[in-house]
C-alpha atoms as a PDB file:
ATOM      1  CA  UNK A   1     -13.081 -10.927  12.512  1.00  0.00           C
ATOM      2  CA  UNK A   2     -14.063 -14.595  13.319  1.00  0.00           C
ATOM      3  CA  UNK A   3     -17.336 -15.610  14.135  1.00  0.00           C
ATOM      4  CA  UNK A   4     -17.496 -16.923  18.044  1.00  0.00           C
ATOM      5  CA  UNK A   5     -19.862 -20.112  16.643  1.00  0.00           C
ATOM      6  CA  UNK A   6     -17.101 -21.011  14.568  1.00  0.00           C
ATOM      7  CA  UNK A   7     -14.396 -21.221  16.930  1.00  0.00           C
ATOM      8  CA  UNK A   8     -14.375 -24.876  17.673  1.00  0.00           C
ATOM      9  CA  UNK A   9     -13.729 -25.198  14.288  1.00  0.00           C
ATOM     10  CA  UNK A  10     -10.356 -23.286  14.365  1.00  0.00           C
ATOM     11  CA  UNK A  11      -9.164 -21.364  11.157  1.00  0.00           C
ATOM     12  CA  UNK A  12      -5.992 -22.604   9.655  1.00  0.00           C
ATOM     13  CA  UNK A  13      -3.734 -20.649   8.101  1.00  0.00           C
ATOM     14  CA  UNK A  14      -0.244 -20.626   6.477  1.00  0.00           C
ATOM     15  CA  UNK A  15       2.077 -18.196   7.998  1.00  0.00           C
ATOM     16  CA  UNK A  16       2.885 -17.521   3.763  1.00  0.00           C
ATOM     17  CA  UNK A  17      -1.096 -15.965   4.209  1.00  0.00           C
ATOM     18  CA  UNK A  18       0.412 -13.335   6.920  1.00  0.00           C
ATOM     19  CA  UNK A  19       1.430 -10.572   4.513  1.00  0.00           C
ATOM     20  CA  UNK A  20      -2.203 -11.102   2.651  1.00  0.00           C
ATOM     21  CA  UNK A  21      -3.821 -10.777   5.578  1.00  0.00           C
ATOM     22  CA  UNK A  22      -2.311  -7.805   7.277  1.00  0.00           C
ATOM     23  CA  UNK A  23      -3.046  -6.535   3.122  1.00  0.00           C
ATOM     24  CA  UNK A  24      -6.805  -6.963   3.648  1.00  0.00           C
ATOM     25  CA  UNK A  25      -6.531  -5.547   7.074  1.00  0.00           C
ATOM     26  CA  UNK A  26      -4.740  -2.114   5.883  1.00  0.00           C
ATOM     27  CA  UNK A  27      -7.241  -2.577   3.084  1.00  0.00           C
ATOM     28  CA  UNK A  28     -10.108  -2.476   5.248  1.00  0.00           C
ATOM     29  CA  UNK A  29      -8.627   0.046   7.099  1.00  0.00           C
ATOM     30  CA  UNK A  30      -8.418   2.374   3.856  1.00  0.00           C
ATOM     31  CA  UNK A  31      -4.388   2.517   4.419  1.00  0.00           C
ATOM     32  CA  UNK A  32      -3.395   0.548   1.950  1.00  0.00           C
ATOM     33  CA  UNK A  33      -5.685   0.141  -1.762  1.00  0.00           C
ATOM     34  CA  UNK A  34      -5.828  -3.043  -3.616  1.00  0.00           C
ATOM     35  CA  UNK A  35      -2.575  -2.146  -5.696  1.00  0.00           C
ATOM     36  CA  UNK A  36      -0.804  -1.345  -3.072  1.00  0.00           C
ATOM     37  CA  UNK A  37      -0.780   2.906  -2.930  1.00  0.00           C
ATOM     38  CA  UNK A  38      -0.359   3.772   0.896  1.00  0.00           C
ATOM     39  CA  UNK A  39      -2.601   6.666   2.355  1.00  0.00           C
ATOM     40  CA  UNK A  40      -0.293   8.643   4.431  1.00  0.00           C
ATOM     41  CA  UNK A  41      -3.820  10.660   5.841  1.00  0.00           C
ATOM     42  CA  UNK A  42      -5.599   7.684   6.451  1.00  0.00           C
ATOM     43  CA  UNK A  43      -2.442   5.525   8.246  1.00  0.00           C
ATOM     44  CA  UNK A  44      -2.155   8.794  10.470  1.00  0.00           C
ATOM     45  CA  UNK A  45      -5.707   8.466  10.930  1.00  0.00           C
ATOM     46  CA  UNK A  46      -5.459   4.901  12.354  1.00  0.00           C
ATOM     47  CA  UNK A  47      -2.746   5.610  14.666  1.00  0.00           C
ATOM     48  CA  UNK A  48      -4.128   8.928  16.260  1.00  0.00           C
ATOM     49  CA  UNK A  49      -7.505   6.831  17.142  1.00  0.00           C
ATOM     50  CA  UNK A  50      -5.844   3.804  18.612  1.00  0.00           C
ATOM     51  CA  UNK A  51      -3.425   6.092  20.738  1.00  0.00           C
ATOM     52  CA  UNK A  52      -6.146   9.142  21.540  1.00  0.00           C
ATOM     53  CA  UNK A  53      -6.578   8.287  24.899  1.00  0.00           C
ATOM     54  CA  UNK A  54      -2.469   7.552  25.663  1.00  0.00           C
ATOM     55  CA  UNK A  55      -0.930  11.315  26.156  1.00  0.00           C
ATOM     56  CA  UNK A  56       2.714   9.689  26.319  1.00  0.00           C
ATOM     57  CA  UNK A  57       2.756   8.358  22.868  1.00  0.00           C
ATOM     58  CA  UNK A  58       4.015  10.991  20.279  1.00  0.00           C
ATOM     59  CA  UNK A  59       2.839  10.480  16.820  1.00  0.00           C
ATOM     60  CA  UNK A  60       6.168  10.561  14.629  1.00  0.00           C
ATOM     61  CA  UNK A  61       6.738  10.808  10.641  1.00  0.00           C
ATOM     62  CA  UNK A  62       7.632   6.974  10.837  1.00  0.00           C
ATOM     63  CA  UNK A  63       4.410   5.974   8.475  1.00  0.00           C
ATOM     64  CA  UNK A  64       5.850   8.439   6.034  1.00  0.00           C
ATOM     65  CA  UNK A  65       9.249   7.096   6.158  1.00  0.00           C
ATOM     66  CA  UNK A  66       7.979   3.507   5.942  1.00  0.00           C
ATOM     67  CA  UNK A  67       5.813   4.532   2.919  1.00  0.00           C
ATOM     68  CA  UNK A  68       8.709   6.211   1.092  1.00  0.00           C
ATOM     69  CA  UNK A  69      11.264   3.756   1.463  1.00  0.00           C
ATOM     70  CA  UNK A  70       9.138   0.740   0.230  1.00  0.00           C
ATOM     71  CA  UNK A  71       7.731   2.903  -2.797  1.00  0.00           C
ATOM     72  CA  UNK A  72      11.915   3.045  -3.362  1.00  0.00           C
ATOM     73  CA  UNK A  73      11.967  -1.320  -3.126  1.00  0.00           C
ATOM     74  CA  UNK A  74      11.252  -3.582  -5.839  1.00  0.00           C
ATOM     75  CA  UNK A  75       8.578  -5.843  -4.523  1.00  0.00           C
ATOM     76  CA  UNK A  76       8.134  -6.942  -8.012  1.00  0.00           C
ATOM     77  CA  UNK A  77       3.643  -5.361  -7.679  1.00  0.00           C
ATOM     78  CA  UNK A  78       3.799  -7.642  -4.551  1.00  0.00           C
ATOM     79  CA  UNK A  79       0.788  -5.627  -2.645  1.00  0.00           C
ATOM     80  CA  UNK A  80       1.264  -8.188   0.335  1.00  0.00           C
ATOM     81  CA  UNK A  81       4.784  -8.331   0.586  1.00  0.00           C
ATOM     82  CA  UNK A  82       4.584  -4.697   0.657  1.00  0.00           C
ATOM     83  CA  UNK A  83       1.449  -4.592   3.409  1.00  0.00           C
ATOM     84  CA  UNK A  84       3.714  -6.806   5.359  1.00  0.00           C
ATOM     85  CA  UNK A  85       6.766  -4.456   4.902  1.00  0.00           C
ATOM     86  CA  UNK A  86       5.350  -1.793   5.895  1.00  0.00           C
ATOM     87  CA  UNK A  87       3.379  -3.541   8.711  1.00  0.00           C
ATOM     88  CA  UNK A  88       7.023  -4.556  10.271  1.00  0.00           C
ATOM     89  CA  UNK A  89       8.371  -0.642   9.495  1.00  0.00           C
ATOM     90  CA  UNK A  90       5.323   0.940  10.970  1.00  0.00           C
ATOM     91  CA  UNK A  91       4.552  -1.521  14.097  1.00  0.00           C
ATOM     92  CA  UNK A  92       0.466  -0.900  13.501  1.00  0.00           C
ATOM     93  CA  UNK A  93      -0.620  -4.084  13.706  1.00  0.00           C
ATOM     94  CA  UNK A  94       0.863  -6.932  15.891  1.00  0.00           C
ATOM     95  CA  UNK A  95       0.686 -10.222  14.308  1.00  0.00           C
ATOM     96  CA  UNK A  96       1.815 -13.365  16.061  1.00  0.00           C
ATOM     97  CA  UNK A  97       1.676 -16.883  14.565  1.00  0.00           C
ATOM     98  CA  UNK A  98       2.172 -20.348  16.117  1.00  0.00           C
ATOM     99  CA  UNK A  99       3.041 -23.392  14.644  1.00  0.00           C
ATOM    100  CA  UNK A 100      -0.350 -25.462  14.565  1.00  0.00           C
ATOM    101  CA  UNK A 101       1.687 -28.812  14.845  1.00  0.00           C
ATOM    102  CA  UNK A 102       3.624 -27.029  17.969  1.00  0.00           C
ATOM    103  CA  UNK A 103       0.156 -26.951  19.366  1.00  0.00           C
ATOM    104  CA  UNK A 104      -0.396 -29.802  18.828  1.00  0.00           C
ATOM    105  CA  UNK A 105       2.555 -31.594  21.182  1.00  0.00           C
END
């Protein structure tokens, strides 16, 4: 998602941008639309092509559950909070952030 000529010029971001970006991601994706309605189909979709070639792993109702429960929580038309909520339920997408001024010592 980042172009290799760019990388000496490192992208900074805010760990308050996580939840838009893992938004954009499920957006790409087609999981998640811009107001925040969850395609159960298309999240199943996801998971069965990134775990196709892995016989042990057992695709579960846990998307569905996920999608339910944060329908049921007001996230005041947050779509990110909600990406991110669901992101954490649903364990699709790892996301790790470091401190840049950690980096830095």
């Amino acid at each position: 998602m980042y172009p290799r000529n760019l990388y000496k010029y490192p992208l900074r971001i805010d760990r308050n941008d996580i939840p838009c970006i893992i938004h954009c991601v499920l957006k790409k994706c087609g999981i998640m639309t811009n107001d925040g309605y969850i395609n159960i189909r298309n999240y199943y979709k996801r998971v069965q092509s990134i775990h196709r070639n892995d016989p042990r792993i057992l695709i579960s109702d846990v998307g569905e559950t996920c999608a339910q429960n944060i329908n049921g929580m007001n996230l005041d038309h947050d779509v990110c909070k909600k990406a991110k909520v669901f992101n954490d339920c649903t364990q699709l997408y790892a996301v790790s952030y470091s401190d840049p001024d950690d980096l830095m010592m």
